[in-house]
C-alpha atoms as a PDB file:
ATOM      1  CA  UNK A   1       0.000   0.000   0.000  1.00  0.00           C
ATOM      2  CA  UNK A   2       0.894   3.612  -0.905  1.00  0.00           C
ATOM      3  CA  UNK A   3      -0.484   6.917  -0.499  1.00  0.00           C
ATOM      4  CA  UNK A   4      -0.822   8.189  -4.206  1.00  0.00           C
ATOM      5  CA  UNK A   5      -2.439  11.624  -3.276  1.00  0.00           C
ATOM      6  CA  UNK A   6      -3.047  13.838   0.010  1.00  0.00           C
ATOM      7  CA  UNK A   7      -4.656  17.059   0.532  1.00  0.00           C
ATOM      8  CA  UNK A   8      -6.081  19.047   2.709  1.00  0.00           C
ATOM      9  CA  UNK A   9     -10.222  20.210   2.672  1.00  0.00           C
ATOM     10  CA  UNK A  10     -10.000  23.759   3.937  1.00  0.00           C
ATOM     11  CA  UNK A  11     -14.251  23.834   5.617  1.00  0.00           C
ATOM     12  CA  UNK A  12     -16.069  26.949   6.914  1.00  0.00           C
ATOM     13  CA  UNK A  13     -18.137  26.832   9.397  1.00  0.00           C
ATOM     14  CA  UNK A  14     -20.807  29.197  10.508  1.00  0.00           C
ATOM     15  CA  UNK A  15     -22.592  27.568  13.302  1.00  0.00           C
ATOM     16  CA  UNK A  16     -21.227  26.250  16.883  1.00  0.00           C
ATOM     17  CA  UNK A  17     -22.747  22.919  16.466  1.00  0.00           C
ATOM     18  CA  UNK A  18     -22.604  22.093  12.873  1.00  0.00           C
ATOM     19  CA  UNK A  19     -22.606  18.771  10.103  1.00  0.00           C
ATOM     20  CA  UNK A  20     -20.933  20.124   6.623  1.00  0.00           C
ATOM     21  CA  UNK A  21     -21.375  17.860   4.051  1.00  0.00           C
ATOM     22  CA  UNK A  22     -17.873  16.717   2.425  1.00  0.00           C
ATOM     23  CA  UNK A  23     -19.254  14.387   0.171  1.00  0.00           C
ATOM     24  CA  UNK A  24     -18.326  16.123  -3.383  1.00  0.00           C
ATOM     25  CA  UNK A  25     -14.687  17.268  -1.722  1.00  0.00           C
ATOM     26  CA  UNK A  26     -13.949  13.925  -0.783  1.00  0.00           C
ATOM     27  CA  UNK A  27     -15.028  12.267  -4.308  1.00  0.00           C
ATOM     28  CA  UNK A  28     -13.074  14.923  -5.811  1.00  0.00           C
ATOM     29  CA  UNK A  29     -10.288  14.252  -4.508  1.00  0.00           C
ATOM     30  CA  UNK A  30     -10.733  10.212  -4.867  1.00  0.00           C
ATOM     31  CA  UNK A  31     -11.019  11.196  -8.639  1.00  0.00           C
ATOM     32  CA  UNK A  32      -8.360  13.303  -8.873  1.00  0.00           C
ATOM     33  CA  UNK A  33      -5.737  10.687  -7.603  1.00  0.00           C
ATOM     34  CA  UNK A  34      -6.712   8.078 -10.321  1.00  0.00           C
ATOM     35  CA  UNK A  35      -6.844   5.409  -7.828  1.00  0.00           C
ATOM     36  CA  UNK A  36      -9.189   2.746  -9.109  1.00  0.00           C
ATOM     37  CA  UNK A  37      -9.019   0.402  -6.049  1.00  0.00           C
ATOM     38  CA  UNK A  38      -7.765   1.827  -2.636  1.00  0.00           C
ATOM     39  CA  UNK A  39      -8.872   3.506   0.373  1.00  0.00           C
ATOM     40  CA  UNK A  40      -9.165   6.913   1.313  1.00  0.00           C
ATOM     41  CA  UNK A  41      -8.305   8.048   4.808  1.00  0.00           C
ATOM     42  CA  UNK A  42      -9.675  10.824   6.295  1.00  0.00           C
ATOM     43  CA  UNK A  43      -8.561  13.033   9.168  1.00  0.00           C
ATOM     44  CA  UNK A  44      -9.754  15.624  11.421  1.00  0.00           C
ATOM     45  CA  UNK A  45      -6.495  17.443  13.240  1.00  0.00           C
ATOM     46  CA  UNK A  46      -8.599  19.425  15.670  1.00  0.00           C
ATOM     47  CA  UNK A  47      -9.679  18.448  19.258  1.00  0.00           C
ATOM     48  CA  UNK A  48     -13.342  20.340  19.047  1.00  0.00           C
ATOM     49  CA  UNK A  49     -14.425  18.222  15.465  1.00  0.00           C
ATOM     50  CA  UNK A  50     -14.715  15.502  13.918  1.00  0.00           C
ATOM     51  CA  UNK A  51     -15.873  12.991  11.056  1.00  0.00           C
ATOM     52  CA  UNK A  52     -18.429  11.632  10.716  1.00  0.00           C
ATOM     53  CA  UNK A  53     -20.496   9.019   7.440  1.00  0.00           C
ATOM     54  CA  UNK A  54     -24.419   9.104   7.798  1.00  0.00           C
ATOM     55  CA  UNK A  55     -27.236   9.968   5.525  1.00  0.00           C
ATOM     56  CA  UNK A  56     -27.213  13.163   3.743  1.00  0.00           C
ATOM     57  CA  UNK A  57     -30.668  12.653   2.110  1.00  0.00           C
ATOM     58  CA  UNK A  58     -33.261  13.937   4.521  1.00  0.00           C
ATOM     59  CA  UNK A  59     -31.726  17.152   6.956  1.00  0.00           C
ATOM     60  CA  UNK A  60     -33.679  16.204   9.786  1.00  0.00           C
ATOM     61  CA  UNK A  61     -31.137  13.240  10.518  1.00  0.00           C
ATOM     62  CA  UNK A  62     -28.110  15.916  11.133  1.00  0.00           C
ATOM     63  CA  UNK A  63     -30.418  18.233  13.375  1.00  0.00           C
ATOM     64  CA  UNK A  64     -31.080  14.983  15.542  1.00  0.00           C
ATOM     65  CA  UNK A  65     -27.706  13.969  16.035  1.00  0.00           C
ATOM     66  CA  UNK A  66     -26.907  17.342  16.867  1.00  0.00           C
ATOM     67  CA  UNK A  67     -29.903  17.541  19.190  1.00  0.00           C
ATOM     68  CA  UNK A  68     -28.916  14.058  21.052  1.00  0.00           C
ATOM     69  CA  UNK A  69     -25.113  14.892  20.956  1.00  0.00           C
ATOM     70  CA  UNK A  70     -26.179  18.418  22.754  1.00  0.00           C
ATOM     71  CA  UNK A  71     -28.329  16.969  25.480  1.00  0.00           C
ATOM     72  CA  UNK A  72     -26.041  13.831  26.258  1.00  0.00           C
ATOM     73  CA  UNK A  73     -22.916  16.142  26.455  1.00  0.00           C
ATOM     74  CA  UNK A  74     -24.926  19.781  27.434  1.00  0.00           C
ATOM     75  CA  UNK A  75     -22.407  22.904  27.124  1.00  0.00           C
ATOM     76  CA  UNK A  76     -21.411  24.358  30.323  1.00  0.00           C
ATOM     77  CA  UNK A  77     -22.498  21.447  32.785  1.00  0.00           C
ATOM     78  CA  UNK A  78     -19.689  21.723  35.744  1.00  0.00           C
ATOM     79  CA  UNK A  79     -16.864  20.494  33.308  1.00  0.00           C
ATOM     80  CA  UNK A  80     -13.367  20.508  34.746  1.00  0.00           C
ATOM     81  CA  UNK A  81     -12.586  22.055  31.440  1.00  0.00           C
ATOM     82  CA  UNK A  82     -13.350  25.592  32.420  1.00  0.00           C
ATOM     83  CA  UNK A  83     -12.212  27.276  28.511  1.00  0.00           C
ATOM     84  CA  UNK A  84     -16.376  27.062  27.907  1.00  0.00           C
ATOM     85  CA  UNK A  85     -15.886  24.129  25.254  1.00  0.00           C
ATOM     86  CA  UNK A  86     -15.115  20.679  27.403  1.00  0.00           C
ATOM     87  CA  UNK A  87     -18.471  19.693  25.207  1.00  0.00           C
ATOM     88  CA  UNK A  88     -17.221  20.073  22.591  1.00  0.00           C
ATOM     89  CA  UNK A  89     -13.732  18.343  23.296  1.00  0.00           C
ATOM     90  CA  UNK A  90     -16.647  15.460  24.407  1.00  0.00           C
ATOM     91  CA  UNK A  91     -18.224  15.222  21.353  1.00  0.00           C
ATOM     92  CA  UNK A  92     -15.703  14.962  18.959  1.00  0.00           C
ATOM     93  CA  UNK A  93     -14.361  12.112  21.016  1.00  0.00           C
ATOM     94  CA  UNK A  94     -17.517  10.484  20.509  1.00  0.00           C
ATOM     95  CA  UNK A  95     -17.731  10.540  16.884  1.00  0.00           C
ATOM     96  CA  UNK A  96     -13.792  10.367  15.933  1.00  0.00           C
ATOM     97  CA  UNK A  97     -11.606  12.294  14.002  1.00  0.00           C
ATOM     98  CA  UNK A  98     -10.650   9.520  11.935  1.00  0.00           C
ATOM     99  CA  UNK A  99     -13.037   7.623   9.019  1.00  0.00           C
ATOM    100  CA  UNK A 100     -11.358   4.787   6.328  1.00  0.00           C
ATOM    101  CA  UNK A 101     -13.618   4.004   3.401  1.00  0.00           C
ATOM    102  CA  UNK A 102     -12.929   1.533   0.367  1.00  0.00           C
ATOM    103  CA  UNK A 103     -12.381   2.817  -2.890  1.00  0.00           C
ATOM    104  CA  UNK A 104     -13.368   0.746  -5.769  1.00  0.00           C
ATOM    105  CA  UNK A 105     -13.469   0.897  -9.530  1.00  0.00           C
ATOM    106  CA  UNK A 106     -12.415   4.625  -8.968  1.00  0.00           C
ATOM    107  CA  UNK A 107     -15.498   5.555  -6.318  1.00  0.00           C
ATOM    108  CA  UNK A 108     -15.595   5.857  -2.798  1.00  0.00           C
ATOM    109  CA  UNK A 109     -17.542   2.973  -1.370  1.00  0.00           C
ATOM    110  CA  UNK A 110     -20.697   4.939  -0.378  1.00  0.00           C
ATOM    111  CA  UNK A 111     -24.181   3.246   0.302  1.00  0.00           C
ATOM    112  CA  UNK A 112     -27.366   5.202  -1.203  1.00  0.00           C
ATOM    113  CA  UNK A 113     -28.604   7.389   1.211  1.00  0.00           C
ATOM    114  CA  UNK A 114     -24.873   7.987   2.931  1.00  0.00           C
ATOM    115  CA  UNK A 115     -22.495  11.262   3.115  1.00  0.00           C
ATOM    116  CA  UNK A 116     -19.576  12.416   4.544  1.00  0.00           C
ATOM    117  CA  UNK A 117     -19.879  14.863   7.224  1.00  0.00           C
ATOM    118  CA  UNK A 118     -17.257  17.351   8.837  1.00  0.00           C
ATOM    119  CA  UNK A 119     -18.729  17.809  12.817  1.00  0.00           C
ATOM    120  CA  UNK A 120     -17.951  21.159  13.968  1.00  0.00           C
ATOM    121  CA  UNK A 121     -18.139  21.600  17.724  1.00  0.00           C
ATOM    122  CA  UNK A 122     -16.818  24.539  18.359  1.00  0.00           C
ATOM    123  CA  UNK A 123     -17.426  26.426  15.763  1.00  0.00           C
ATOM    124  CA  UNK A 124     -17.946  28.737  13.744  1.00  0.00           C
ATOM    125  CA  UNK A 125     -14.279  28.354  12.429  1.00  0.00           C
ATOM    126  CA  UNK A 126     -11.433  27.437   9.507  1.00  0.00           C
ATOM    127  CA  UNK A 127     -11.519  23.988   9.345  1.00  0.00           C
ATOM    128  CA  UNK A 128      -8.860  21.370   7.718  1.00  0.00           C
ATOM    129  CA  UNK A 129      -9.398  17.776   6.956  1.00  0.00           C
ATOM    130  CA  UNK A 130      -6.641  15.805   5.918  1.00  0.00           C
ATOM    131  CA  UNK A 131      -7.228  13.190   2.878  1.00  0.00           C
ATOM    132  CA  UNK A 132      -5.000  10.705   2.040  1.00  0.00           C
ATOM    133  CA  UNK A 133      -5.870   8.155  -0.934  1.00  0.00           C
ATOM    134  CA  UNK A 134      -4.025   5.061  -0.510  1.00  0.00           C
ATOM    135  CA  UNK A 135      -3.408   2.113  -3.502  1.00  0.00           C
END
């Protein structure tokens, strides 16, 4: 195995809690490399984010992770963490900064209703995900 291309997703955010759908980016850069069978690894180098794969057909399945994340792990609940944003440390441990998908006949491995999703915690911020497409 060898890492053919790797680049970095520069995301925006504009909410605190936020999913940003990566999909397209991702596939671009799966295309781009020319890999026809592979992985692609993906990376989140912050502590307040993370990545995340669920469906990216009907909104209302974001707004209820973020609802369920938000009252499991509620902002400002006594947290040792006293910079306002041990949540959001939390919840990015919870989903992981880290996601490894197949790659095959050139696509990313995807099933119908699925997406990629960059999980902003902290936000809003510059965000970087690191891509790496391996052969």
């Amino acid at each position: 195995m060898a890492v053919v291309k790797r680049e970095e997703i520069s995301v925006s955010t504009s909410s605190r809690n936020e999913f940003v759908d990566i999909t397209d980016k991702v596939t671009s850069v799966v295309r781009e490399s020319g890999v026809k069978d592979g992985y692609v690894l993906l990376y989140v180098p912050h502590t307040t984010a993370a990545v995340t794969i669920n469906e990216n057909y009907d909104p209302s399945v974001k707004r209820d992770i973020l609802d369920k994340l938000s009252e499991l792990v509620p902002p400002n609940a006594g947290y040792a963490h006293t910079e306002g944003n041990a949540d959001s440390h939390i919840k990015s441990s919870i989903i992981g900064v880290t996601k490894f998908i197949p790659v095959m006949d050139g696509r990313i491995q995807l099933g119908r209703w699925q997406g990629i999703f960059f999980c902003e915690f902290d936000g809003p911020r510059s965000r970087r995900l690191l891509v790496g497409v391996i052969e």
